[in-house]
Protein backbone atom coordinates (compact mmCIF):
# COMPACT_ATOMS: atom_id res chain seq x y z
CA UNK A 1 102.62 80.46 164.14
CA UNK A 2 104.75 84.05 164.13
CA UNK A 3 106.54 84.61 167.63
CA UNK A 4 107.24 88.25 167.23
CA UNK A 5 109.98 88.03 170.48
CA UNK A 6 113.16 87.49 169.97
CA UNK A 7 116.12 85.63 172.30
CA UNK A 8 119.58 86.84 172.63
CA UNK A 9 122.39 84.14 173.48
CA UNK A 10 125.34 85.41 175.33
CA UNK A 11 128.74 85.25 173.29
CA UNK A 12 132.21 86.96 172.79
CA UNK A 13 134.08 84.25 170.32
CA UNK A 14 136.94 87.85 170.32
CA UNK A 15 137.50 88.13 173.94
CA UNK A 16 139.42 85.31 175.96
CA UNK A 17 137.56 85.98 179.19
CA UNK A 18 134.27 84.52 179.31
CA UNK A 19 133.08 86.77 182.08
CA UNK A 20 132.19 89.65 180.32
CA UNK A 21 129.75 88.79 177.67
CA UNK A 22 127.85 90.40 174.69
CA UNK A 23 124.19 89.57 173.38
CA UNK A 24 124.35 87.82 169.94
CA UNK A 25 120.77 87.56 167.76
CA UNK A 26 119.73 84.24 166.84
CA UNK A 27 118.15 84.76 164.20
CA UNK A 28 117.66 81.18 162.09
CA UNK A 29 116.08 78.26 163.78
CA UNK A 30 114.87 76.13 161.05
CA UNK A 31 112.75 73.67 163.26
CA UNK A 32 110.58 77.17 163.96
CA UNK A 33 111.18 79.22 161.10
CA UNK A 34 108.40 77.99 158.67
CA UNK A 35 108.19 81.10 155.94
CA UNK A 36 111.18 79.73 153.44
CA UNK A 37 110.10 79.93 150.20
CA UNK A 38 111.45 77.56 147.27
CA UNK A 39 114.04 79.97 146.28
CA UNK A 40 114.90 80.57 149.61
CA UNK A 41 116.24 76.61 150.08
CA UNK A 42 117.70 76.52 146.17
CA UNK A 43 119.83 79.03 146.90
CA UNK A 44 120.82 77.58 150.70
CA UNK A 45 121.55 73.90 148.90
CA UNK A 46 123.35 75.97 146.20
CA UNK A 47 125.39 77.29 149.17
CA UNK A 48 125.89 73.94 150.84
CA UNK A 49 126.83 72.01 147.59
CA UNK A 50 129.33 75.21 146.74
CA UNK A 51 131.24 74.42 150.24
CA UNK A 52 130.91 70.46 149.57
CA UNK A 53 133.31 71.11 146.27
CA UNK A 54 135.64 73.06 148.23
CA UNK A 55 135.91 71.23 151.58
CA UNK A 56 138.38 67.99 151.79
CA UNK A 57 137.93 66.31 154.70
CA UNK A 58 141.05 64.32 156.31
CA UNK A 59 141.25 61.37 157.95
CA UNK A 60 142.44 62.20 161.28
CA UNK A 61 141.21 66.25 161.50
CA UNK A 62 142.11 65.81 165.28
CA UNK A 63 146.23 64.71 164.92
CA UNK A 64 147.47 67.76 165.31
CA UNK A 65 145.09 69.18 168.47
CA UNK A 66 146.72 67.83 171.87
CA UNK A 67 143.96 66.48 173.91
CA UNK A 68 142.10 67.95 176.66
């Protein structure tokens, strides 16, 4: 099923004032987007296992964010 349409989601991570937004292209979806091939997901869990041996997770990532 190709939907040739495509939806913007508004976003500006660089200004502090939400107001004014810009249009940012979603453009993976991977519950719709059906046409990976094999190579296609090698090289995305080459990707995620390439961050896995980088990434150290701590116990408490949240001890030095005051809270809400």
């Amino acid at each position: 099923m190709a939907n040739n349409s495509l939806s913007v989601v508004p976003h500006d991570a660089a200004k502090a004032d939400k107001s004014e937004t810009a249009a940012v292209l979603v453009d993976a979806l991977p519950y719709l987007d059906s046409d990976y091939t094999e190579t296609d997901r090698q090289m995305a869990m080459q990707l995620i296992e390439e961050e896995c041996r980088v990434f150290r997770p701590v116990k408490n990532y949240l001890q030095n964010i005051p809270p809400p």
